[in-house]
Protein backbone atom coordinates (compact mmCIF):
# COMPACT_ATOMS: atom_id res chain seq x y z
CA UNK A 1 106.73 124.38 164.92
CA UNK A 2 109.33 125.92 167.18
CA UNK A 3 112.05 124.01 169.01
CA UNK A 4 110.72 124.47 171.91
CA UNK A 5 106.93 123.30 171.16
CA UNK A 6 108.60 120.03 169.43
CA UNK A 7 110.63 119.11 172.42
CA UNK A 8 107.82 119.92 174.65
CA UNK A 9 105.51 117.83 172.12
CA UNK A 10 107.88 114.68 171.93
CA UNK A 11 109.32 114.48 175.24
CA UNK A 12 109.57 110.79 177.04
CA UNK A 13 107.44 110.81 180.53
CA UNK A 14 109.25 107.42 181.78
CA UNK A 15 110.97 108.46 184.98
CA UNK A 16 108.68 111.48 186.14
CA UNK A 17 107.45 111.60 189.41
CA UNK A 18 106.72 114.75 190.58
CA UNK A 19 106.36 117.14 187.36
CA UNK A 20 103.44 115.20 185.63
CA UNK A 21 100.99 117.30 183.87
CA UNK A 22 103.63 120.35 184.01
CA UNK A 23 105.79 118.41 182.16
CA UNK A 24 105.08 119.35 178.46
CA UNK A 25 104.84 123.16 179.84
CA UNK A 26 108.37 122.81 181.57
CA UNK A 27 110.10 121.41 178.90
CA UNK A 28 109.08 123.93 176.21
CA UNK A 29 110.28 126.81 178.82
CA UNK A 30 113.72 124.85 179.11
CA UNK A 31 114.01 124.83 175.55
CA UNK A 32 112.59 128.64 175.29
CA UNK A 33 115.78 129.47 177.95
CA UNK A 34 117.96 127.44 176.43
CA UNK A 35 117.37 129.05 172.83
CA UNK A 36 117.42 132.49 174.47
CA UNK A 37 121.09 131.56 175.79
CA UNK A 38 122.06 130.31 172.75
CA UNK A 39 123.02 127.01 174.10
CA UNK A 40 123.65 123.64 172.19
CA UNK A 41 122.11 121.36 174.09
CA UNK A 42 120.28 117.63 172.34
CA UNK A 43 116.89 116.70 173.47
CA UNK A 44 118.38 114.35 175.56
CA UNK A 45 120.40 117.16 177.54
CA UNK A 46 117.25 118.92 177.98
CA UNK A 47 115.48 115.82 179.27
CA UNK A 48 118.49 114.87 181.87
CA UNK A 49 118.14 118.33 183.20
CA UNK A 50 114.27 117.99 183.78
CA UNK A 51 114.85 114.71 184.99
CA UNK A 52 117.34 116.30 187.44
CA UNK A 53 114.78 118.48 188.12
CA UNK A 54 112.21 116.07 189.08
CA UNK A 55 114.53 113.92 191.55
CA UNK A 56 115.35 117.21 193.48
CA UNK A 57 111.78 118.06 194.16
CA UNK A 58 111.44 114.10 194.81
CA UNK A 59 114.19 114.12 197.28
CA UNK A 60 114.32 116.90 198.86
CA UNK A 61 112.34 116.24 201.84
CA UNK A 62 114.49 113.09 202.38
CA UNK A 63 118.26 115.46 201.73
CA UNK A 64 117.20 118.90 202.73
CA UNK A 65 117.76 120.35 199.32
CA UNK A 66 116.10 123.44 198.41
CA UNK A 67 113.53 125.78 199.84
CA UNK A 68 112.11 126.21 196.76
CA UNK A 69 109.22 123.02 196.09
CA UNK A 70 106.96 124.32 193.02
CA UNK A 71 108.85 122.76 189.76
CA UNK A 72 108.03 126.53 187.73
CA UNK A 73 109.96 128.11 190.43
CA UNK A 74 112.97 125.66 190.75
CA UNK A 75 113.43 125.24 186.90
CA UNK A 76 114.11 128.63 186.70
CA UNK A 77 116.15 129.76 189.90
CA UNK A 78 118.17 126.56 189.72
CA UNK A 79 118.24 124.81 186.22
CA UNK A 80 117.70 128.08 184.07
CA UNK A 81 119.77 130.49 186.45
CA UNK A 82 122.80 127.68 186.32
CA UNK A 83 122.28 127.34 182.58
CA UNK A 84 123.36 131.55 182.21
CA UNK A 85 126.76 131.00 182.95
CA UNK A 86 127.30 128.58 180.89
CA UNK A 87 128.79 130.30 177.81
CA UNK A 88 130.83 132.11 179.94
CA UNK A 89 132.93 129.69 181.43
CA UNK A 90 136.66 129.21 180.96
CA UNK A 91 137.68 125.32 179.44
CA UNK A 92 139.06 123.12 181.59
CA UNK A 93 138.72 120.90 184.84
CA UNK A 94 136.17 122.43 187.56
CA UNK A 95 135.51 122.13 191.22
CA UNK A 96 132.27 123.45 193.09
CA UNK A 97 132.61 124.63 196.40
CA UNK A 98 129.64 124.30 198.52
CA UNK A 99 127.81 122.35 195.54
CA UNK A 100 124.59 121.43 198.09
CA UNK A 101 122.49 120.25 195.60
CA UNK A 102 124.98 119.85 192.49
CA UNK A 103 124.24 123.35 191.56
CA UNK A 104 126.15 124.35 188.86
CA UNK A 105 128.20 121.18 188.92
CA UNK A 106 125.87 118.62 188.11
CA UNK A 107 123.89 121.50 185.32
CA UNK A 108 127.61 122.03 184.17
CA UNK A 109 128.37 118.28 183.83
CA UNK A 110 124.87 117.70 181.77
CA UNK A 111 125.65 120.24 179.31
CA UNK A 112 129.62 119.96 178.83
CA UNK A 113 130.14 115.77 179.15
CA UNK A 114 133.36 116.07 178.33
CA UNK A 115 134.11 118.56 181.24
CA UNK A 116 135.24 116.87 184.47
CA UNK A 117 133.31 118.07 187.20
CA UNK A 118 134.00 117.52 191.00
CA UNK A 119 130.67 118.38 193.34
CA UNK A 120 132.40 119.54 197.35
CA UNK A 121 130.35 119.78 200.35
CA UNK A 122 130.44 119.00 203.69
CA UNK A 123 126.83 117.91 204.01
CA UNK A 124 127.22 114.19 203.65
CA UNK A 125 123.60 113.89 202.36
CA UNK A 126 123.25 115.99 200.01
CA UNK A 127 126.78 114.62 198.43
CA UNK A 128 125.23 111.09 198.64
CA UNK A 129 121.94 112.71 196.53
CA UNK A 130 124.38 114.05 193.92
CA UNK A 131 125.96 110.23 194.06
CA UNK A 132 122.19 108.75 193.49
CA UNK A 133 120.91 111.36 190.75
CA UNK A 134 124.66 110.89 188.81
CA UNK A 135 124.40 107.29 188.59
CA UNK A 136 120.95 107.30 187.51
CA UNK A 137 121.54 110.12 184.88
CA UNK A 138 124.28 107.91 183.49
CA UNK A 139 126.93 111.00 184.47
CA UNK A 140 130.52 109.93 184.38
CA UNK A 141 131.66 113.35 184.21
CA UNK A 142 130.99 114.05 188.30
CA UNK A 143 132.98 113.29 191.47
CA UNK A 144 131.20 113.76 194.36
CA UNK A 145 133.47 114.62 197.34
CA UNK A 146 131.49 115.38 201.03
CA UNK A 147 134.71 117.53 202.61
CA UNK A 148 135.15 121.03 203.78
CA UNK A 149 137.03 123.01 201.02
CA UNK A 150 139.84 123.37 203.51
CA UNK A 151 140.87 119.71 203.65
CA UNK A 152 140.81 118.61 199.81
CA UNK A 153 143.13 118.37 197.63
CA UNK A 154 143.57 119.21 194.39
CA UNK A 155 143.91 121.56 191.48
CA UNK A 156 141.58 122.64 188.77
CA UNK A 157 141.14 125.26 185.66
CA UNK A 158 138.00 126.86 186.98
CA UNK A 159 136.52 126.75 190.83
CA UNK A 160 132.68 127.61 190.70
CA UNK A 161 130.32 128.65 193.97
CA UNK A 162 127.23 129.88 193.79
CA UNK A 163 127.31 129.95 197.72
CA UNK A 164 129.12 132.19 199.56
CA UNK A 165 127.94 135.50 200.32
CA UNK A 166 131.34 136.84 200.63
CA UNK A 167 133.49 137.50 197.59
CA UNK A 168 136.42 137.68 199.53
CA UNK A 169 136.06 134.71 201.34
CA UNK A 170 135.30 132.66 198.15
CA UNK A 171 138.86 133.90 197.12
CA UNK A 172 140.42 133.19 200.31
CA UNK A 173 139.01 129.39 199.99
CA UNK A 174 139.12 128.44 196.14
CA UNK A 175 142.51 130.15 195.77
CA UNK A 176 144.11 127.32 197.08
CA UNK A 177 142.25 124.92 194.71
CA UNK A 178 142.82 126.78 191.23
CA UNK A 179 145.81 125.95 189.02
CA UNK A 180 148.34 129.09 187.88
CA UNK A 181 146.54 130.11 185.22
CA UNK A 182 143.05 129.10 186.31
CA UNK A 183 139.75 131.01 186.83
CA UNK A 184 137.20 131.57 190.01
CA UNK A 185 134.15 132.05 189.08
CA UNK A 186 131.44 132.80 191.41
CA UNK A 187 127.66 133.63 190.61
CA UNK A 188 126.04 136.22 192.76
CA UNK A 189 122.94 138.02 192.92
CA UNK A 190 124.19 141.48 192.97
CA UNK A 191 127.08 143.10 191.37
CA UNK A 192 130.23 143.21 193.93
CA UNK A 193 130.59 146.50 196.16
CA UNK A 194 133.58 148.30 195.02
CA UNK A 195 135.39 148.21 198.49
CA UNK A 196 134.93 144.09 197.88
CA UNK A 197 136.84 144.99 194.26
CA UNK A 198 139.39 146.97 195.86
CA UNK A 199 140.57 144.47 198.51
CA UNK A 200 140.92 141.84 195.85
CA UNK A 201 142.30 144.30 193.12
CA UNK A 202 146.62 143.81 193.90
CA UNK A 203 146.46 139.83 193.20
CA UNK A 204 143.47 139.42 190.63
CA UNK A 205 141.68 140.47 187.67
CA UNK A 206 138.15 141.08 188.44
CA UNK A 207 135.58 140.58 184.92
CA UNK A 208 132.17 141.22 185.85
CA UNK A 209 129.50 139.52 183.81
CA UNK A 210 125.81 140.77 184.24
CA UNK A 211 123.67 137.71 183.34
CA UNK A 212 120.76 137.98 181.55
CA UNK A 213 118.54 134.61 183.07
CA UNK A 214 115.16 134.01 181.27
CA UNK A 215 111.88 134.27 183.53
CA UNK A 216 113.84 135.98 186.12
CA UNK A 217 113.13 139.24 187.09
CA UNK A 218 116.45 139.57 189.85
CA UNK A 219 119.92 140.30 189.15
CA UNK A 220 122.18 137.46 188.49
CA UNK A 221 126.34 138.71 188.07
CA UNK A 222 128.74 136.25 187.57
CA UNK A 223 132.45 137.15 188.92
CA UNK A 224 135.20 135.83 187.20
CA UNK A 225 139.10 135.97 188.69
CA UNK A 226 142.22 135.32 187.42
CA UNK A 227 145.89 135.84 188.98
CA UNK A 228 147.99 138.74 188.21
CA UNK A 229 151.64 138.31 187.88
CA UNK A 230 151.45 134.51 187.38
């Protein structure tokens, strides 16, 4: 029996609310992604991130969370498409700018616990959701801060977004956030435009990752900055 079909097979249903009879079928596609990324991740990893799953689509009338309500759709273009960029991040403390939902932070904080993860937003809901779904996930690794980038403090190894639609302007912000030797990384749909490249080329490195996300048939690129001259 595969890995998947035995997680799928075994998997607790204490907690559910909303996934119910997709359950089985959700896990074993987790577990199908997760192989296909060649991710480490326990059975209990697997389950937090299901259950994470299932208190989004719970509460997300109540926060405003997603657009996206069927539990097939959201496990892939939130869980799974988080879960890509995994392997490719740099060690080290991280901040997520414009976290809204915790995504990547709280994906990032369920599959490296021993990475400290801080979750920024403005939206005072949605920070107290990521408060609610941390403490009942048992997830020490996550600060939740409700601020605008501009006004916190702080500096950290790797600054994440998966928000801003601007390059550039994730730069501008995050900059200020990221230690000397520290990496931005930001996850966009589409590769960056080359003029984008060329205002950013004098001060930073520019790696372009083209992610590979299972089930999803649109581009995923992760971005990933470091400082010149440092």
């Amino acid at each position: 029996m595969s890995a998947a079909a035995t997680l799928s097979s075994t998997i607790d249903a204490t907690g559910f609310v909303k996934l119910g009879a997709q359950l089985p079928m959700l896990a074993s596609t987790l577990a199908q992604a997760v192989q296909t990324l060649e991710l480490t991740l326990d059975a209990q990893q697997q389950r937090m991130l299901l259950l994470y799953l299932d208190k989004l689509l719970v509460w997300n009338k109540a926060y405003n969370l997603t657009a996206i309500t069927d539990p097939v759709e959201a496990l892939t273009k939130h869980i799974i498409d988080c879960l890509a960029i995994i392997t490719y991040l740099p060690a080290g403390t991280l901040l997520d700018i414009g976290t809204g939902a915790g995504l990547p932070a709280v994906i990032i904080a369920i599959c490296q616990p021993e990475r400290r993860c801080t979750a920024l937003d403005s939206n005072q809901k949605k920070i107290r959701f990521i408060k609610q779904v941390s403490s009942e996930l048992g997830l020490t690794n996550v600060q939740p801060i409700a601020a605008r980038i501009e006004a916190h403090e702080g500096h950290y190894d790797v600054v994440t977004s998966r928000a801003f639609a601007s390059l550039t302007d994730f730069v501008q912000v995050g900059a200020s956030c990221l230690t000397p030797q520290g990496y931005l990384c930001a996850m966009k749909g589409k590769a960056p435009t080359d003029p984008e490249l060329e205002q950013l080329d004098a001060r930073w490195y520019i790696n372009t990752v083209k992610l590979n996300v299972p089930n999803l048939e649109d581009t995923r690129h992760l971005i990933e900055l470091s400082r010149k001259n440092v």
